[in-house]
N, C-alpha and C. Protein backbone atom coordinates (compact mmCIF):
# COMPACT_ATOMS: atom_id res chain seq x y z
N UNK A 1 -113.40 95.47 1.79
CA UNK A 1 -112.06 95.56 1.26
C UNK A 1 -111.39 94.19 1.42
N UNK A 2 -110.80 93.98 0.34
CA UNK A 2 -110.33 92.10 0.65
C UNK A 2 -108.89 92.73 0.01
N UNK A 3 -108.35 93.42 -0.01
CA UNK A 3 -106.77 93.45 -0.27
C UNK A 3 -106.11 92.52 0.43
N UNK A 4 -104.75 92.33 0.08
CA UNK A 4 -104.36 91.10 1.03
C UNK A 4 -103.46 92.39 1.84
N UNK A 5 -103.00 91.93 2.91
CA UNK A 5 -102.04 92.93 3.62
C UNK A 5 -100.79 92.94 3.04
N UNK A 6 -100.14 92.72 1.73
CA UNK A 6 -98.83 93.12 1.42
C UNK A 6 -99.50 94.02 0.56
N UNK A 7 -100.76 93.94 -0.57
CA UNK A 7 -101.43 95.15 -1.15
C UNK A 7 -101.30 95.91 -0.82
N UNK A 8 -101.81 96.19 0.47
CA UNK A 8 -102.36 97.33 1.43
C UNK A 8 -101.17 98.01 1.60
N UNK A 9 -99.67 97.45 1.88
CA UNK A 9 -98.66 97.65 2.36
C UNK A 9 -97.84 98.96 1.06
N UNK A 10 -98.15 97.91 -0.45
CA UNK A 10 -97.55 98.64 -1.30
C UNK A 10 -98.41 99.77 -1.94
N UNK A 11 -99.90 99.81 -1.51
CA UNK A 11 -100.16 101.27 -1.72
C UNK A 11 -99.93 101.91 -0.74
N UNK A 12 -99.81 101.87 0.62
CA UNK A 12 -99.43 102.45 1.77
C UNK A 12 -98.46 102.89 1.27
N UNK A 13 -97.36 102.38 1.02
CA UNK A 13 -95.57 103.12 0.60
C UNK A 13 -95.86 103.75 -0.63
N UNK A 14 -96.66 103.27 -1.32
CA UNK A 14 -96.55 104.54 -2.48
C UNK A 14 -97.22 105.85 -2.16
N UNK A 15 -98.16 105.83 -1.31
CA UNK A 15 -98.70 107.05 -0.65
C UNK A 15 -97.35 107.91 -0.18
N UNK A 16 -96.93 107.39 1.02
CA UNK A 16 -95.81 107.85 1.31
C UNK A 16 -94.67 108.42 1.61
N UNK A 17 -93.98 108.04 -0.04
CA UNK A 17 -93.20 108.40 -0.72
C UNK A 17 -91.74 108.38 -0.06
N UNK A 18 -91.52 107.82 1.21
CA UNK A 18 -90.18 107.95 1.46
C UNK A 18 -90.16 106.08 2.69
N UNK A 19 -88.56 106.47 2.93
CA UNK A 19 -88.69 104.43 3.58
C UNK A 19 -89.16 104.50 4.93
N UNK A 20 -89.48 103.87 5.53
CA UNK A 20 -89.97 103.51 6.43
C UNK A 20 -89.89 102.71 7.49
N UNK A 21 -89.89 101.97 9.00
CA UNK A 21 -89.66 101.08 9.40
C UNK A 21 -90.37 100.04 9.15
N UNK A 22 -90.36 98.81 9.65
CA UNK A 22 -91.72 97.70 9.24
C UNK A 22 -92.76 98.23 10.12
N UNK A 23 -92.07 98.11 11.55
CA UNK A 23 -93.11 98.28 12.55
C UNK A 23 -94.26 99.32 12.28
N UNK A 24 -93.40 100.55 11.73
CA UNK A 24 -94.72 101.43 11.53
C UNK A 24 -95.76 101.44 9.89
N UNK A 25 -95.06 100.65 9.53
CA UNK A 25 -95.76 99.99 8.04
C UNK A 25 -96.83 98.90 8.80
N UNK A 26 -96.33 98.15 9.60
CA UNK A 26 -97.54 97.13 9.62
C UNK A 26 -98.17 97.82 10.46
N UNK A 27 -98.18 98.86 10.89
CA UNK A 27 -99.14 99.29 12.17
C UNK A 27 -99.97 99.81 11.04
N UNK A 28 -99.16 100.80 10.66
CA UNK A 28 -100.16 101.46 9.62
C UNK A 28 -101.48 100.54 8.45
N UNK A 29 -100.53 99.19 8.38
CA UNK A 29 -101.37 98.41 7.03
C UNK A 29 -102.35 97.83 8.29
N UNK A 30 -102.63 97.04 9.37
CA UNK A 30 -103.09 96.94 9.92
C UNK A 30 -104.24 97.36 10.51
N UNK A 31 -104.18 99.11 10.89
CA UNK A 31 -105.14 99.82 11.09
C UNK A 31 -106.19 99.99 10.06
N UNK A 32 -105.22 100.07 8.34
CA UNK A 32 -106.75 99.72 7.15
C UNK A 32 -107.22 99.03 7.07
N UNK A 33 -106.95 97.40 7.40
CA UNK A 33 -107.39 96.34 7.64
C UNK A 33 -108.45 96.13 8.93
N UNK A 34 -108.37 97.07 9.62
CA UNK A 34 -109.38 96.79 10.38
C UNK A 34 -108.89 96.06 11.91
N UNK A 35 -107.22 95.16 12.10
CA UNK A 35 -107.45 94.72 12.94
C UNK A 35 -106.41 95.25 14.25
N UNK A 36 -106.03 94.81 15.42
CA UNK A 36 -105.56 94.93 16.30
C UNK A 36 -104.28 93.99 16.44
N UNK A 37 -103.01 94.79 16.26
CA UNK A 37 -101.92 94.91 15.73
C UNK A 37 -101.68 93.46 16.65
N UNK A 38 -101.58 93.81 18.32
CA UNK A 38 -101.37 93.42 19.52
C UNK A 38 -102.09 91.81 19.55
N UNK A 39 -103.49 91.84 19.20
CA UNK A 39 -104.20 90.63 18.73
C UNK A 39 -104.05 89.54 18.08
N UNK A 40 -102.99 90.25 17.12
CA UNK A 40 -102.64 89.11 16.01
C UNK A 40 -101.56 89.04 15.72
N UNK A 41 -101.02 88.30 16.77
CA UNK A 41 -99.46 88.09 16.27
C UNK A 41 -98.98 86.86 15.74
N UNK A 42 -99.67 85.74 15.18
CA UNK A 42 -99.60 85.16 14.19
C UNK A 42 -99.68 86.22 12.92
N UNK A 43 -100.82 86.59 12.05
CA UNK A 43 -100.94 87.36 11.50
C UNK A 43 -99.98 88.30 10.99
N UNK A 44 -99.19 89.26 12.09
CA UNK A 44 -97.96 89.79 12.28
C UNK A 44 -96.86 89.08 11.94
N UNK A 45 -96.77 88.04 12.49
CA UNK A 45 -95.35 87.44 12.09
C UNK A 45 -95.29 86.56 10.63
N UNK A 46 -96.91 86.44 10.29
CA UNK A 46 -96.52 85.75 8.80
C UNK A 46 -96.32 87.24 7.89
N UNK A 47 -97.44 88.09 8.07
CA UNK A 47 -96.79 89.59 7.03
C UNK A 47 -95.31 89.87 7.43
N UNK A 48 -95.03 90.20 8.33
CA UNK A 48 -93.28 90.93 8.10
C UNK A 48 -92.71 90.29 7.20
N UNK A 49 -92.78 88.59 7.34
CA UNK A 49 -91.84 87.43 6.64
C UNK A 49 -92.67 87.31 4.85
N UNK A 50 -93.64 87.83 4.43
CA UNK A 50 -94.44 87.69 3.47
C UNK A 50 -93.66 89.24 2.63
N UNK A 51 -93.78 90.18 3.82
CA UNK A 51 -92.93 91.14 3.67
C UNK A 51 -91.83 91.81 3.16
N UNK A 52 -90.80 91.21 3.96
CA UNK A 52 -89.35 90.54 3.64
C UNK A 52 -89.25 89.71 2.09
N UNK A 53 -90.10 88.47 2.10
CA UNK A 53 -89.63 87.77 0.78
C UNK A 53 -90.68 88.52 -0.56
N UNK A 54 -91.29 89.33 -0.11
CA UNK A 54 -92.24 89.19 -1.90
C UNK A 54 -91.45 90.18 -3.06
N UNK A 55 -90.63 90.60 -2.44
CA UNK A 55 -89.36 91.25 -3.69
C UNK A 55 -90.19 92.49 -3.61
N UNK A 56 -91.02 93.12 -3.06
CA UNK A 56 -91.71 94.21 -3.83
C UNK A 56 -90.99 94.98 -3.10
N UNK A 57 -90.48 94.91 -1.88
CA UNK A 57 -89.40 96.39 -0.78
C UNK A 57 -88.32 95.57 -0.87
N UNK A 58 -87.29 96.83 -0.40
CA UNK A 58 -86.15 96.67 0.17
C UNK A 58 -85.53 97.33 0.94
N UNK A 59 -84.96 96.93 1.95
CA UNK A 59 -84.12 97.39 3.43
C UNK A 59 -83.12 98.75 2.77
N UNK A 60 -83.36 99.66 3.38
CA UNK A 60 -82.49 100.55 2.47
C UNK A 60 -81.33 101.63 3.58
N UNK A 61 -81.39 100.31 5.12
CA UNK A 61 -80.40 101.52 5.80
C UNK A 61 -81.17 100.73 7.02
N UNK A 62 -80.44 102.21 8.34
CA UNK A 62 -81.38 101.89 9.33
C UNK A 62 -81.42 103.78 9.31
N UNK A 63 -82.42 103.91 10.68
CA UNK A 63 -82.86 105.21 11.11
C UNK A 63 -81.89 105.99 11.86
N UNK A 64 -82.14 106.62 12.50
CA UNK A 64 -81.25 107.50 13.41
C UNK A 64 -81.15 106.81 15.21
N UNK A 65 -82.40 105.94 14.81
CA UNK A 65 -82.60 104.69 16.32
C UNK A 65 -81.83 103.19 15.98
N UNK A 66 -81.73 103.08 14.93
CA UNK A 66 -81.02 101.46 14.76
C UNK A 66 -81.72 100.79 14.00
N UNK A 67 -83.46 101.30 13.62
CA UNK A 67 -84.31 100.55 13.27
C UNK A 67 -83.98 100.65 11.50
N UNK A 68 -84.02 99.01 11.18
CA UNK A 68 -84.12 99.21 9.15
C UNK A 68 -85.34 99.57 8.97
N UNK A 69 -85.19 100.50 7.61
CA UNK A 69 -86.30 101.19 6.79
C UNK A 69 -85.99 100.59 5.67
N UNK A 70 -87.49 100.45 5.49
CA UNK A 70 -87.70 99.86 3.89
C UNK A 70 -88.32 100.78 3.26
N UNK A 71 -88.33 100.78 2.01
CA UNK A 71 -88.90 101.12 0.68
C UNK A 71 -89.29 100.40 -0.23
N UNK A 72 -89.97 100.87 -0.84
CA UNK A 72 -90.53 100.14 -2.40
C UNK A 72 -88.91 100.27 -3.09
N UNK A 73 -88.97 99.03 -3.82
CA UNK A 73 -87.54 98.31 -4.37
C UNK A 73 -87.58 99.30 -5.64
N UNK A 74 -88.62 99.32 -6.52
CA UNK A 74 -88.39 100.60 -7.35
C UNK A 74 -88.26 102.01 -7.77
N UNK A 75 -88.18 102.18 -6.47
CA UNK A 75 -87.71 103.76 -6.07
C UNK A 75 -86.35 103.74 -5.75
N UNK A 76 -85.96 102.44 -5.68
CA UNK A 76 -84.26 102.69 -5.42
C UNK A 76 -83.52 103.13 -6.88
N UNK A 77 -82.00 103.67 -6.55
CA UNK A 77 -81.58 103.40 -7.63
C UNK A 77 -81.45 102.48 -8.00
N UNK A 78 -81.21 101.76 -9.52
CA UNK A 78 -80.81 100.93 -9.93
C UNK A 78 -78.94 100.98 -10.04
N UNK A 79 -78.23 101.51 -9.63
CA UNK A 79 -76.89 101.67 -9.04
C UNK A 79 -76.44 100.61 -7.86
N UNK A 80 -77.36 100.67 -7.11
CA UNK A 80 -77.30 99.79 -6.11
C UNK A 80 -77.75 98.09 -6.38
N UNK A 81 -78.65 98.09 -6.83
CA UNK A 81 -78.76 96.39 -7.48
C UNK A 81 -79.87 96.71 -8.48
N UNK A 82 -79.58 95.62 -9.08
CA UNK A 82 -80.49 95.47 -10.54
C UNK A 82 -82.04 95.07 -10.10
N UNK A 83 -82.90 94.91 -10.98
CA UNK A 83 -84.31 95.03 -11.11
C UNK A 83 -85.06 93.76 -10.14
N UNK A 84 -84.11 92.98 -10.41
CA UNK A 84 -84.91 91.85 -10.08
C UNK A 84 -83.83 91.45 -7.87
N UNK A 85 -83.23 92.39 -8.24
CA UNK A 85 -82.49 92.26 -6.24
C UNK A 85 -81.50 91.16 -6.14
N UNK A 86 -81.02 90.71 -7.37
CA UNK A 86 -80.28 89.29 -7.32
C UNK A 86 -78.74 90.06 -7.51
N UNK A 87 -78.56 90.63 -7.79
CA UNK A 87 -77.22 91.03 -7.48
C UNK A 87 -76.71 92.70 -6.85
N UNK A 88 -76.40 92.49 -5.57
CA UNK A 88 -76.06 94.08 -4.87
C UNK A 88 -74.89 93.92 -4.87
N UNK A 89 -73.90 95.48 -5.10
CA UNK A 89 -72.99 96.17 -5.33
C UNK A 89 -72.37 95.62 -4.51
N UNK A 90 -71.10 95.38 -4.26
CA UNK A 90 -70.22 95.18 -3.71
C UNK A 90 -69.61 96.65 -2.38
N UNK A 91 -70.17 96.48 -1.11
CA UNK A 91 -70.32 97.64 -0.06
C UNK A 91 -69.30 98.03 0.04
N UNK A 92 -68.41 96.56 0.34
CA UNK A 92 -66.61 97.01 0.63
C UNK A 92 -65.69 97.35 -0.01
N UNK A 93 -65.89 96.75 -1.04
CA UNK A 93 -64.99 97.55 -2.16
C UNK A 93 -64.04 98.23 -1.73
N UNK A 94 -64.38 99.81 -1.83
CA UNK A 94 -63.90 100.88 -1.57
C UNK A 94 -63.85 101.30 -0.30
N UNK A 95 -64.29 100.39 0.81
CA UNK A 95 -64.31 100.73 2.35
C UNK A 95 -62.60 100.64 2.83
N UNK A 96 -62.37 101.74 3.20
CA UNK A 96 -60.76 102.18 3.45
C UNK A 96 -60.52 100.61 4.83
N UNK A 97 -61.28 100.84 6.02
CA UNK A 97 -60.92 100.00 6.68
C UNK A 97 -60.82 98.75 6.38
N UNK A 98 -62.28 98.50 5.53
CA UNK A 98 -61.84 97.03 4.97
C UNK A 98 -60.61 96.63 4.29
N UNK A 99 -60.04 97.41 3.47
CA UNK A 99 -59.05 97.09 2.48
C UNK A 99 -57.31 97.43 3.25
N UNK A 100 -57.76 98.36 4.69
CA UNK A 100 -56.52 98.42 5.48
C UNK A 100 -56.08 96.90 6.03
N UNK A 101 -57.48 96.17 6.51
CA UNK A 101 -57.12 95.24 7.41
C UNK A 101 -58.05 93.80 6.53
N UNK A 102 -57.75 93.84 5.34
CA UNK A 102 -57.64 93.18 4.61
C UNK A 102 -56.43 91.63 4.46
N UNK A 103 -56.64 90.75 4.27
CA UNK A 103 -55.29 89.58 4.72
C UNK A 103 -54.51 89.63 3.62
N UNK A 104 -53.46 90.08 3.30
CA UNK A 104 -52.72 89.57 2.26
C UNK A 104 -52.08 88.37 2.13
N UNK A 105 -52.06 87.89 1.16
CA UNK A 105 -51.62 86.77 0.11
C UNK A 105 -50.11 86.43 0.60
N UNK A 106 -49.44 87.59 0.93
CA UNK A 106 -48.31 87.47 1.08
C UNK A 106 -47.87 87.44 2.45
N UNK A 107 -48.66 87.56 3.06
CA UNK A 107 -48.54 87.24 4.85
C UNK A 107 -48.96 86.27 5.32
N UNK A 108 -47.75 85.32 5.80
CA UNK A 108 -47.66 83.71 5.41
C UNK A 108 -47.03 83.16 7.16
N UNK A 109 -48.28 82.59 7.37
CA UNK A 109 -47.98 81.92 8.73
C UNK A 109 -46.43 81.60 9.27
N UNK A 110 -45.94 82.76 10.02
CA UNK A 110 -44.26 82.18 10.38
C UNK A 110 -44.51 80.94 11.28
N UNK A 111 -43.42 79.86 10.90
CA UNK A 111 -43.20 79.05 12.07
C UNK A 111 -42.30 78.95 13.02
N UNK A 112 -42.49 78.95 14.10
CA UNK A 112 -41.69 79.06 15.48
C UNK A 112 -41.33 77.83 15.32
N UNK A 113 -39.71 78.08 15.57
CA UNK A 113 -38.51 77.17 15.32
C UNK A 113 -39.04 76.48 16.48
N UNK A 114 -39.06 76.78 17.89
CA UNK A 114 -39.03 75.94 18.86
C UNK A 114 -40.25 74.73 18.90
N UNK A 115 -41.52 74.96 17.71
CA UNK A 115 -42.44 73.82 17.61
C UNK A 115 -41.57 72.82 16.87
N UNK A 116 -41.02 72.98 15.99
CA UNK A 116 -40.61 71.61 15.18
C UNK A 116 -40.16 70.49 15.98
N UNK A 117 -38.88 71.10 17.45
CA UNK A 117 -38.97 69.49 17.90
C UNK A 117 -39.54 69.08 18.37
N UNK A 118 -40.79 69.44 18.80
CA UNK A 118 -42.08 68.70 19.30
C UNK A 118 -42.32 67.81 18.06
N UNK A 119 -42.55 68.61 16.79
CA UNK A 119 -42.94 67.57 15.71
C UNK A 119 -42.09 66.28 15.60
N UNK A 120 -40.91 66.48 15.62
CA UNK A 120 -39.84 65.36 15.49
C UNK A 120 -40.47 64.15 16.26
N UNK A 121 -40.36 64.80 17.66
CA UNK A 121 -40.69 64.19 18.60
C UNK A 121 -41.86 63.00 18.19
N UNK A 122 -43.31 63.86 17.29
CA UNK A 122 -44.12 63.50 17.82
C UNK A 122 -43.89 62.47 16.42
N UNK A 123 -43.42 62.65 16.13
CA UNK A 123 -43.19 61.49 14.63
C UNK A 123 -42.31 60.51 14.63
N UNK A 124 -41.66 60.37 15.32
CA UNK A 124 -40.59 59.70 16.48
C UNK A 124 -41.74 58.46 17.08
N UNK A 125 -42.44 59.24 18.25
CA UNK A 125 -43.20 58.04 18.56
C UNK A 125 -44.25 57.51 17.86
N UNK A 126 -44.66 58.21 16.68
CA UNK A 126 -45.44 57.35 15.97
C UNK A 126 -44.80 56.37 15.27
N UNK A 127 -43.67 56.64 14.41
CA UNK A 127 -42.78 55.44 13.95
C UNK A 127 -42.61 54.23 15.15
N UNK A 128 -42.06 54.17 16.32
CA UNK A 128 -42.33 53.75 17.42
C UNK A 128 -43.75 52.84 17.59
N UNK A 129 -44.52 53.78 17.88
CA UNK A 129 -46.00 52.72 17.78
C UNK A 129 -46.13 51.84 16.44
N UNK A 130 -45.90 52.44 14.92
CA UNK A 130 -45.83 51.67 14.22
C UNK A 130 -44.93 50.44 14.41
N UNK A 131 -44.00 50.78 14.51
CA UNK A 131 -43.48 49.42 14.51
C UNK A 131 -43.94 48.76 15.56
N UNK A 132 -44.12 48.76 17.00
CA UNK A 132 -44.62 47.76 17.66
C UNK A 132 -46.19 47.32 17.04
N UNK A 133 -46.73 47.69 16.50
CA UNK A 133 -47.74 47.17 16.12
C UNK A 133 -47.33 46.28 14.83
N UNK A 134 -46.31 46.05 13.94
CA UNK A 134 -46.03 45.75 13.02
C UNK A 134 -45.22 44.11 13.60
N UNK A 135 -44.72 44.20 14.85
CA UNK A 135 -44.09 43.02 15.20
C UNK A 135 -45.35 42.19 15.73
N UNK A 136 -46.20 43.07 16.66
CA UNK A 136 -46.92 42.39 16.95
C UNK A 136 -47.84 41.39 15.95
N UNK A 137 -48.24 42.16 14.55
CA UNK A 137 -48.83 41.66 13.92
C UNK A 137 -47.84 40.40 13.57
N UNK A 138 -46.54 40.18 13.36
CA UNK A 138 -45.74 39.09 12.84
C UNK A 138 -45.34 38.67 13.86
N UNK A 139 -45.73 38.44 15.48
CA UNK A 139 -45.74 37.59 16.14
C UNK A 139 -47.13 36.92 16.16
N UNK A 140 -48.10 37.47 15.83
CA UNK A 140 -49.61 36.76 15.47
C UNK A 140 -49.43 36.32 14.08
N UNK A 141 -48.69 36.32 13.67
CA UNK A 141 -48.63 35.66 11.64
C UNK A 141 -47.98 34.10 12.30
N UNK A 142 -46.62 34.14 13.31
CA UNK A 142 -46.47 32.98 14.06
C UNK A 142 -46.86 32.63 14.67
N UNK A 143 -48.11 33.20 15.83
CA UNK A 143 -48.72 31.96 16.54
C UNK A 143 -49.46 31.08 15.41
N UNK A 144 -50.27 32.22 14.69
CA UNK A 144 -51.19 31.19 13.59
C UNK A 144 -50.65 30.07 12.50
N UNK A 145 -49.28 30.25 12.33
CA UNK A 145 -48.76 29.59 11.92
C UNK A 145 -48.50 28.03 12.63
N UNK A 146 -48.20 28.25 14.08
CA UNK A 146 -47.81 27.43 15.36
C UNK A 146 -49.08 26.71 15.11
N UNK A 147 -50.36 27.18 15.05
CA UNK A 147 -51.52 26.71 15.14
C UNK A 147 -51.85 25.69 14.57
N UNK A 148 -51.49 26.43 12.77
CA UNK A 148 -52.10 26.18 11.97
C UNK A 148 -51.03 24.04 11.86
N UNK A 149 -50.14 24.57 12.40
CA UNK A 149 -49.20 23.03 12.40
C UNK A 149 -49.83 21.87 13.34
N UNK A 150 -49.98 22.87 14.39
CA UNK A 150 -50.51 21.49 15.97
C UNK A 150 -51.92 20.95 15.09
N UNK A 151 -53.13 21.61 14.30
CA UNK A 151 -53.97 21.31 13.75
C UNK A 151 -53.73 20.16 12.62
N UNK A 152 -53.04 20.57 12.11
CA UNK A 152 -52.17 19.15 11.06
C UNK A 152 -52.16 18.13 11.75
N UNK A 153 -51.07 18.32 12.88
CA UNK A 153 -50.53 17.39 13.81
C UNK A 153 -51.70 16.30 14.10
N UNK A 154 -52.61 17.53 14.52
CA UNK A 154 -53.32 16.33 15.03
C UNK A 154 -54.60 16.00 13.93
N UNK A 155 -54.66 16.65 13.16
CA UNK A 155 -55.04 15.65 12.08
C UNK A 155 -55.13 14.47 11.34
N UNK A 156 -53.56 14.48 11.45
CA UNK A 156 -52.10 13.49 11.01
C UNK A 156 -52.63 12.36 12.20
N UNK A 157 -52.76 12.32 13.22
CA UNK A 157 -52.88 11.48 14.45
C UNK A 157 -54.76 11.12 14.48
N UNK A 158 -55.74 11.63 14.17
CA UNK A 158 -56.66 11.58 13.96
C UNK A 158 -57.08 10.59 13.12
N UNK A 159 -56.29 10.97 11.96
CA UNK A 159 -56.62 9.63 10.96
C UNK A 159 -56.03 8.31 10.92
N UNK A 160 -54.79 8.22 11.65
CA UNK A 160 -53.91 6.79 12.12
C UNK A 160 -54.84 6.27 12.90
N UNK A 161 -55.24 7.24 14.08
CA UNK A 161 -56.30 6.57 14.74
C UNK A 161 -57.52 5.60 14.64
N UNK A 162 -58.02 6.64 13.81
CA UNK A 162 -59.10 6.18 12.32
C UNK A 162 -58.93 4.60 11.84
N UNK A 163 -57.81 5.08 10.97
CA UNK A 163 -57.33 3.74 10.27
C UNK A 163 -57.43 2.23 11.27
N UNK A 164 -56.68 2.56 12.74
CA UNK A 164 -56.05 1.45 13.39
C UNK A 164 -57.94 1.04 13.98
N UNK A 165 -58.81 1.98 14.37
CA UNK A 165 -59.76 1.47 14.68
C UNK A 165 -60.22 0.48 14.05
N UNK A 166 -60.57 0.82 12.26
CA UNK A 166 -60.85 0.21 11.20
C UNK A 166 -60.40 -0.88 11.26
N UNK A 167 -59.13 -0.95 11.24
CA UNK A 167 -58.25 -2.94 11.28
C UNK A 167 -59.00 -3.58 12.61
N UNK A 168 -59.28 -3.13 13.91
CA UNK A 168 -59.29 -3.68 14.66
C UNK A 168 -60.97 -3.96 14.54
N UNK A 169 -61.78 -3.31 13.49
CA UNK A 169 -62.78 -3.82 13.38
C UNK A 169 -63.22 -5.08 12.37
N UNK A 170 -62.67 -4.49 11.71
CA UNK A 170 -62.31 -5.54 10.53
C UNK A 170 -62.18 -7.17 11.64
N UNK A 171 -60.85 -7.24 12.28
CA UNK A 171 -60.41 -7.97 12.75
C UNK A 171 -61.20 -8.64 13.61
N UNK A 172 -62.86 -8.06 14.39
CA UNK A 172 -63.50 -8.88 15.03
C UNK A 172 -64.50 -8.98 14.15
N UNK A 173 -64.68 -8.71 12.84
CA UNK A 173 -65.42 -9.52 11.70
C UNK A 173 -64.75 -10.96 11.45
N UNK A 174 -63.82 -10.76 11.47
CA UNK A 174 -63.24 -12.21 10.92
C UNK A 174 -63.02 -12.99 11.69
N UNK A 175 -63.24 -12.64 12.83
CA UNK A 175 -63.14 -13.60 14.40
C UNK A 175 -64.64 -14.06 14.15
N UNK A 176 -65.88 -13.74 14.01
CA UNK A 176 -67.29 -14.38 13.85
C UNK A 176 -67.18 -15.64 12.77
C-alpha cells in the first residue's frame, strides 16, 4: 500500500461519516499504515500540519472535552463558507454579547479638565527649551563670526609680514 497518509486520512473520514478529532484520525491513519504512532513523531508532526493545510478537512467545532473535530470540508454546509474555504461567515454578527459590548462611534474619549494644565505646562517648557537653544545657536552664529574676523586679522598681518620680508630681501640683493 503506498497511499500517502493524507489519502489514507480522506478515505478514513469518508468511511466514517461524521467529524472527528485529529488525534484519533492520525491514530487511526497510522495504524493502516503500518506504523507506531509514539515512534514517529516527526512523521506526526509533518501529517497534522499537511493535514491542517491540504484544504481537503475542516475544523468544525470542538467536542464535549475541548478537543477540535474535523471533517471532510465537503460534507459541510456550504452556508458556512464557500467551496474553496476562502471566505467564512461572519460568527459575530448576530452574537448578542458581541454587539452589547461593541465600541461605539459615538463614545468619544472624555478629557479630564485637570490634565490640560499639565499640557500647558508641558508646552510652556518646551517653548522655553526652544528658545534657549535658539540663542544659543545665535551666540555660536557670533563666536563664528568673532572668528571668522581674528582669521582676517591675521591674515591682513600675515601678508604685511610677507611683503616686508620680501623688501628686506630684495634689499640684501642689492647690497651684493
Amino acid at each position: 500500500m503506498n497511499d500517502s497518509l493524507i489519502e489514507i486520512a480522506l478515505r478514513e473520514m469518508k468511511s466514517k461519516r461524521k467529524p472527528r478529532t485529529l488525534e484519533r484520525i492520525a491514530k487511526d491513519v497510522f495504524e493502516v499504515k503500518g506504523l507506531n504512532i509514539k515512534e514517529e513523531e516527526k512523521t506526526l508532526a509533518q501529517f497534522k500540519m499537511d493535514f491542517m493545510l491540504s484544504g481537503y478537512f475542516i475544523c468544525c467545532g470542538e467536542d464535549k472535552h475541548g478537543n477540535k473535530v474535523w471533517d471532510l470540508k465537503s460534507r459541510q454546509p456550504s452556508s458556512l463558507l464557500d467551496k474553496d474555504g476562502s471566505s467564512l461567515e461572519d460568527l459575530y454578527e448576530y452574537d448578542e454579547e458581541v454587539v452589547k459590548h461593541e465600541l461605539k462611534d459615538d463614545i468619544i474619549f472624555k478629557e479630564d479638565l485637570s490634565d490640560s494644565d499639565d499640557d500647558e505646562e508641558d508646552e510652556d517648557e518646551r517653548d522655553e527649551i526652544e528658545e534657549e537653544l535658539l540663542s544659543l545657536d545665535d551666540d555660536e552664529d557670533e563666536d563664528i563670526d568673532d572668528d571668522d574676523d581674528l582669521l582676517d586679522d591675521f591674515d591682513d598681518l600675515d601678508e604685511d609680514d610677507d611683503l616686508e620680508d620680501l623688501d628686506d630681501f630684495e634689499d640684501e640683493d642689492d647690497e651684493e
